[in-house]
Protein backbone atom coordinates (compact mmCIF):
# COMPACT_ATOMS: atom_id res chain seq x y z
CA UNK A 1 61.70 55.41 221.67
CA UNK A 2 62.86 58.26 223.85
CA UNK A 3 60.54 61.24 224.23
CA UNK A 4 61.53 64.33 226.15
CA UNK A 5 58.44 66.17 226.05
CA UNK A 6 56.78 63.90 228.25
CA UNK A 7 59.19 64.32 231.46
CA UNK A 8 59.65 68.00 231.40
CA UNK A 9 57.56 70.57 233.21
CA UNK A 10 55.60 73.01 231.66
CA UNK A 11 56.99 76.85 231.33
CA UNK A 12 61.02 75.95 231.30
CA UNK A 13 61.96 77.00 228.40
CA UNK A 14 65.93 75.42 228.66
CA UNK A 15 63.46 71.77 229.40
CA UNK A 16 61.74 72.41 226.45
CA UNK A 17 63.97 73.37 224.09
CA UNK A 18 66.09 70.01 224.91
CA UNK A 19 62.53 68.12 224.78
CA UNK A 20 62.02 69.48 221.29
CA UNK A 21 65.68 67.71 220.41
CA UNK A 22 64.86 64.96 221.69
CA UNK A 23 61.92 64.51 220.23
CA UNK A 24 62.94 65.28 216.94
CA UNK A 25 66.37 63.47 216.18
CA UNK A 26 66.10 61.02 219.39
CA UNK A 27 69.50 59.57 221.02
CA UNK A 28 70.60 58.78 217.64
CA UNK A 29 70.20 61.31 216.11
CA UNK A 30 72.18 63.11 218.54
CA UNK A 31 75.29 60.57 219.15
CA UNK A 32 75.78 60.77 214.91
CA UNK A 33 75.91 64.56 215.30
CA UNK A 34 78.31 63.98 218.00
CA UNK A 35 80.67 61.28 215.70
CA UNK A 36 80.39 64.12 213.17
CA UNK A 37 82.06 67.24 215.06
CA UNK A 38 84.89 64.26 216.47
CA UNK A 39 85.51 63.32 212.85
CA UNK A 40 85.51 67.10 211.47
CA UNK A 41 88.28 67.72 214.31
CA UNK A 42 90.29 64.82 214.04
CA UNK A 43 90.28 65.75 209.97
CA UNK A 44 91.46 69.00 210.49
CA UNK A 45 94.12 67.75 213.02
CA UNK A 46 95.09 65.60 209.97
CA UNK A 47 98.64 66.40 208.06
CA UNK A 48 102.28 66.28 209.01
CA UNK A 49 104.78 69.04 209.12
CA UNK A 50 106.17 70.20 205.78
CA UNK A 51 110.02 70.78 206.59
CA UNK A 52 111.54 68.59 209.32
CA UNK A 53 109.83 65.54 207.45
CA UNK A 54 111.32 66.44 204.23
CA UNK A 55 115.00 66.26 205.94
CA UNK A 56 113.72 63.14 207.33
CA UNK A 57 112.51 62.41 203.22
CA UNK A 58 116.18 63.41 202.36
CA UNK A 59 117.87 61.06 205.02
CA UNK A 60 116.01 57.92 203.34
CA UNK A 61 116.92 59.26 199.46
CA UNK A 62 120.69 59.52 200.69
CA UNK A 63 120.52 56.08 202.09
CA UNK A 64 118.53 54.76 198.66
CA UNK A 65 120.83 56.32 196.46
CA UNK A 66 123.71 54.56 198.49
CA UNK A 67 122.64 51.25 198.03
CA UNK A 68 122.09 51.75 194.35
CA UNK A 69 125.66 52.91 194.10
CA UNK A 70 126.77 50.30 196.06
CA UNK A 71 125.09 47.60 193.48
CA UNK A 72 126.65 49.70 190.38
CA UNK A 73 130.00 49.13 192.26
CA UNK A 74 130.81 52.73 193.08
CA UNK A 75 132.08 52.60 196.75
CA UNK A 76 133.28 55.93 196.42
CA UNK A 77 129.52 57.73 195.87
CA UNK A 78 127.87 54.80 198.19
CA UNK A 79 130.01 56.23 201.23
CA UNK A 80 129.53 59.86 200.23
CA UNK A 81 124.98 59.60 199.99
CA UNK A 82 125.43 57.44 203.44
CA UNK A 83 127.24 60.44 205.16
CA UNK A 84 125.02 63.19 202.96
CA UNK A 85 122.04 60.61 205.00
CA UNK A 86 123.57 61.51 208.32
CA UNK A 87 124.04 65.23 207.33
CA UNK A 88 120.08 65.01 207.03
CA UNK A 89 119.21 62.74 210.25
CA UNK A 90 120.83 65.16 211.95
CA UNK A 91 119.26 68.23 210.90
CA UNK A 92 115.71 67.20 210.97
CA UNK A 93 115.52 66.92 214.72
CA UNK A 94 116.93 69.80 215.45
CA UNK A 95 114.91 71.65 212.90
CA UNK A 96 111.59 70.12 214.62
CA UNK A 97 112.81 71.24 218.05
CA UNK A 98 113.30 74.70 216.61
CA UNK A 99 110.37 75.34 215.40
CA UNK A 100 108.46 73.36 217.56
CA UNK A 101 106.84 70.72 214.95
CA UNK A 102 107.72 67.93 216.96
CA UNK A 103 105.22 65.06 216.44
CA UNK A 104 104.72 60.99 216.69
CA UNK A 105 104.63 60.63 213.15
CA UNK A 106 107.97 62.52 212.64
CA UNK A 107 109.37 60.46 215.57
CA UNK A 108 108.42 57.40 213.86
CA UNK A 109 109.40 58.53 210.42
CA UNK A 110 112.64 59.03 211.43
CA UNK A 111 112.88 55.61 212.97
CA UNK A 112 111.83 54.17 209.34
CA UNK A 113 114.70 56.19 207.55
CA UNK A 114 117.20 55.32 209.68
CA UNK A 115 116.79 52.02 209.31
CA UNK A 116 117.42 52.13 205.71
CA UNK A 117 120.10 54.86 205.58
CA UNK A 118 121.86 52.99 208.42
CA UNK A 119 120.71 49.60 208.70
CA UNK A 120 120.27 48.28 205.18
CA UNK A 121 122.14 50.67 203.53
CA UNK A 122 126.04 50.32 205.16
CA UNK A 123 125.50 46.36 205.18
CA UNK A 124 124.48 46.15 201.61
CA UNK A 125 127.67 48.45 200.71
CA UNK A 126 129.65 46.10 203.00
CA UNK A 127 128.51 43.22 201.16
CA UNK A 128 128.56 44.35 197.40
CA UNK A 129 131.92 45.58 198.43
CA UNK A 130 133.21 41.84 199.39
CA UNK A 131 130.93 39.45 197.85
CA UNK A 132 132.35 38.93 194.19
CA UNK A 133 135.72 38.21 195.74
CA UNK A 134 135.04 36.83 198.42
CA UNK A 135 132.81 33.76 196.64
CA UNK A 136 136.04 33.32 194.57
CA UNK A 137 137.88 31.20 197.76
CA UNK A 138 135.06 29.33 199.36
CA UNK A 139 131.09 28.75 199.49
CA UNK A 140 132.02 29.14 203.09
CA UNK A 141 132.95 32.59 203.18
CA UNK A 142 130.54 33.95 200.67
CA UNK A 143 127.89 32.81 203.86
CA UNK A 144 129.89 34.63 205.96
CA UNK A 145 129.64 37.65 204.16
CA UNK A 146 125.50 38.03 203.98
CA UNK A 147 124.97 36.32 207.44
CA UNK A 148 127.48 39.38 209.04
CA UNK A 149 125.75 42.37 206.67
CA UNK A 150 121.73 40.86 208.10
CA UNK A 151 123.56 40.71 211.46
CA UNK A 152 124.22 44.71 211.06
CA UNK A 153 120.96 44.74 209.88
CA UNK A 154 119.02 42.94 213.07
CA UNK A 155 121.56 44.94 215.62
CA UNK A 156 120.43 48.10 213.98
CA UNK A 157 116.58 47.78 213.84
CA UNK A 158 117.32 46.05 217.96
CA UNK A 159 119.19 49.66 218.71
CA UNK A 160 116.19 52.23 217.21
CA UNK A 161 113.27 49.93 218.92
CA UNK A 162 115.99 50.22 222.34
CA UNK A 163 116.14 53.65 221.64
CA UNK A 164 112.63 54.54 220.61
CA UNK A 165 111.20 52.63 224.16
CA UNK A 166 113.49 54.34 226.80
CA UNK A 167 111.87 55.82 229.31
CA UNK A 168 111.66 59.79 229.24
CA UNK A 169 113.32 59.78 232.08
CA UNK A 170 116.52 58.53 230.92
CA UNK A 171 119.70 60.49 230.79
CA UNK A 172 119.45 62.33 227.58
CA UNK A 173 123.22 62.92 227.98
CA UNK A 174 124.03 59.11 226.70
CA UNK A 175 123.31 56.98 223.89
CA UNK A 176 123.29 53.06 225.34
CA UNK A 177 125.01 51.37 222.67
CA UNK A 178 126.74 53.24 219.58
CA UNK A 179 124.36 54.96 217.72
CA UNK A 180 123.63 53.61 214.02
CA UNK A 181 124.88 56.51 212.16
CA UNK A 182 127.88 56.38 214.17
CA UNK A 183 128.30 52.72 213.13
CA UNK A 184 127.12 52.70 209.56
CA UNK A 185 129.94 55.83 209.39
CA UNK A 186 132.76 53.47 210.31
CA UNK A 187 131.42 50.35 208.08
CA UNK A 188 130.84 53.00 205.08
CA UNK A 189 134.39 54.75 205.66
CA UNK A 190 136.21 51.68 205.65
CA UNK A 191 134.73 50.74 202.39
CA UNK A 192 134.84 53.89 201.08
CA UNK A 193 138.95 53.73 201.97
CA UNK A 194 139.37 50.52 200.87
CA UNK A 195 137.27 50.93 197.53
CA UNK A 196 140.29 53.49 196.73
CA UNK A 197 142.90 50.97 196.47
CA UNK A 198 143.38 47.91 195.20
CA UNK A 199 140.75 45.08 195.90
CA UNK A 200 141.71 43.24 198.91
CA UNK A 201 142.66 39.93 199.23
CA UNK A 202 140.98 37.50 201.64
CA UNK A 203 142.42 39.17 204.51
CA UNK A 204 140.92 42.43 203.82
CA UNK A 205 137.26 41.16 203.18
CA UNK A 206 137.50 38.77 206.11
CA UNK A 207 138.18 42.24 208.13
CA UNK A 208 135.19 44.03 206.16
CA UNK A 209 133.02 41.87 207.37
CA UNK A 210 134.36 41.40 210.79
CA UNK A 211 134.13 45.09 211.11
CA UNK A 212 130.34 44.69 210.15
CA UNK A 213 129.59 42.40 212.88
CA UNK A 214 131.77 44.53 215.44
CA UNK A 215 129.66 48.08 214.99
CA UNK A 216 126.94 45.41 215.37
CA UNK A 217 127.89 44.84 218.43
CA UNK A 218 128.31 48.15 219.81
CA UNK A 219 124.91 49.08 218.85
CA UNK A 220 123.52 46.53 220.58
CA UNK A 221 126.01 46.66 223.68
CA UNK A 222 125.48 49.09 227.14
CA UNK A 223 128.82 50.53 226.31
CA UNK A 224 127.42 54.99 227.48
CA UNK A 225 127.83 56.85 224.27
CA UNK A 226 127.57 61.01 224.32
CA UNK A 227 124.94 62.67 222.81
CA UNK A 228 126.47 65.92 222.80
CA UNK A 229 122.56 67.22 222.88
CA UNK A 230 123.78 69.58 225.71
CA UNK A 231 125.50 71.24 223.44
CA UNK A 232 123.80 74.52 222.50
CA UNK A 233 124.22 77.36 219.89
CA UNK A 234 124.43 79.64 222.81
CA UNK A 235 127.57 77.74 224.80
CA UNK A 236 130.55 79.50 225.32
CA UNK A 237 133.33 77.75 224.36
CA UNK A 238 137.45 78.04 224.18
CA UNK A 239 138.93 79.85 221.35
CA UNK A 240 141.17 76.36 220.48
CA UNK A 241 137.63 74.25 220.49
CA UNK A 242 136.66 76.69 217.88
CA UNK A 243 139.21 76.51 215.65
CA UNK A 244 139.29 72.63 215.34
CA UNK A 245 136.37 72.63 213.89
CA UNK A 246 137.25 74.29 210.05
CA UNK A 247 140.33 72.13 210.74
CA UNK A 248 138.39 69.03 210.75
CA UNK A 249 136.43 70.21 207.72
CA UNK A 250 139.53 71.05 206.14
CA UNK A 251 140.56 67.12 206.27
CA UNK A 252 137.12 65.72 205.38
CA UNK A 253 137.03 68.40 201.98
CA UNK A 254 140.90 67.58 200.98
CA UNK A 255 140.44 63.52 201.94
CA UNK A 256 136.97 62.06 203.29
CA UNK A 257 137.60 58.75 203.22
CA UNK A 258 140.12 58.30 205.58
CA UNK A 259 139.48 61.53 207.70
CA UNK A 260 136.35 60.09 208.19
CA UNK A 261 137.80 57.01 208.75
CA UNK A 262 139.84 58.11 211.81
CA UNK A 263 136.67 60.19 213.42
CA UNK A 264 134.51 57.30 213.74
CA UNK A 265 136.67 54.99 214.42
CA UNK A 266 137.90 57.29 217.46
CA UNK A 267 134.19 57.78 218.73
CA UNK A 268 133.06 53.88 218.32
CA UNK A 269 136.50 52.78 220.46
CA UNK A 270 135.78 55.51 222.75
CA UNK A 271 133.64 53.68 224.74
CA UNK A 272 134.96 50.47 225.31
CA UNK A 273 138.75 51.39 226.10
CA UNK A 274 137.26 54.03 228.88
CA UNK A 275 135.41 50.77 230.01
CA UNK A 276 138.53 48.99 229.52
CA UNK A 277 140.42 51.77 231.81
CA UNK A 278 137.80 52.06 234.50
CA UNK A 279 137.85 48.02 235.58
CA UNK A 280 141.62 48.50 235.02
CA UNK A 281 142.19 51.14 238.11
CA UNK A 282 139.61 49.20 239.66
CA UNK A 283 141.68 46.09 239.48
CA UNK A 284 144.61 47.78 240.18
CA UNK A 285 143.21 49.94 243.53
CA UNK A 286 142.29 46.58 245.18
CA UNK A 287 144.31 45.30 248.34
CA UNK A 288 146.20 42.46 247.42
CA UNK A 289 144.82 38.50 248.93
CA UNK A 290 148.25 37.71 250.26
């Protein structure tokens, strides 16, 4: 047993004063009062920040509340709670940023949501949407229809773990791949617009479903996506870029489904056809082998 009075000279007070602790509590003694200041910090370090993770909260209620619509058969509500979810995925970021409460857990939490507000969500609305009918024509098809919505499903949880491992040094300017709120906006808009006319035939399911495994796709693809995160409050823009915007919200108040239909179909073909273009001129600018 360790004894400090032994080893330290007479008339140093400092020596003695650590001999007397020594003596007393021993090594010990000493590393348990150490564990007990780490675990009285790490406790107060304890808790998560109130507002961004209540967006974050909000995002995975939106996405809840559209599969539950989406089993009562009400396509119309299902689309609406899965773009209410990206209204809220998209706030909660930028509301951490601002008030600087980013953390790890928030980061993470946000992962988690997503995946249900744009993973298991969209394909469970694609599938309720087609599955009664489509069982009608074949065993066959009725397969098709759950193997392409847990094909959305794997393709989005492969796109957040992509996007959660990047290195910090990538170009924030880019998404690689089409980001899952993009793509669970295009599966969720097509039902939505389909869910307001008649039920389709075996055509229109096939394509539901088709669709499903496309946006897959993308999200798993290397097809350079824009961020628009360089876009600031502060950025001076044209007059005409200002004005589209209450024109676009004019569409999406007077008819969502289909404006929103158009928008995200736009943004997930973006990619590809300026990928498409690119090898084009390439193909075309090279000499000819004759």
């Amino acid at each position: 047993m360790l004894s400090g009075v032994g080893i330290v000279p007479k008339g140093s007070s400092s020596y003695h004063g650590a001999a007397v602790i020594f003596s007393t509590h021993g090594v010990t003694g000493l590393n348990q009062q150490t564990q007990s200041t780490s675990i009285t910090t790490t406790s107060r370090k304890r808790g998560v920040y109130l507002l961004p993770n209540l967006l974050t909260t909000g995002c995975m209620a939106s996405g809840f509340l559209a599969i539950i619509s989406a089993i009562n058969g009400d396509f119309g509500h299902a689309g609406a709670a899965i773009f209410l979810a990206m209204l809220f995925d998209g706030l909660d970021g930028r509301v951490a940023r601002w008030t600087k409460t980013e953390s790890l857990f928030g980061k993470e939490y946000d992962s988690l949501a997503d995946m249900v507000s744009f993973g298991v969500a969209p394909a469970l609305v694609a599938y309720q949407w087609g599955v009664v009918r489509i069982a009608e024509y074949s065993g066959a098809w009725e397969r098709f229809g759950w193997i392409a919505a847990f094909f959305y499903c794997v393709c989005t949880g492969l796109r957040l773990a992509r996007f959660n491992a990047r290195p910090p040094s990538s170009d924030k300017r880019y998404f690689e791949g089409l980001p899952s709120p993009s793509a669970a906006g295009l599966v969720s808009a097509f039902v939505w617009f389909s869910s307001e006319w008649r039920e389709p035939a075996l055509g229109g399911l096939v394509l539901t479903f088709s669709l499903t495994v496309i946006c897959g796709l993308l999200m798993v693809s290397s097809f350079p996506y824009p961020s628009f995160k360089q876009l600031g409050w502060d950025l001076r823009v044209k007059f005409f870029y200002f004005i589209i915007v209450p024109i676009i919200w004019a569409f999406i108040a007077t008819n969502p489904a289909s404006t929103l239909l158009f928008l995200f179909s736009t943004f997930a073909l973006s990619a590809p056809i300026l990928w498409l273009s690119r090898k084009l001129r390439r193909l075309m600018g090279r000499p000819s082998s004759d």
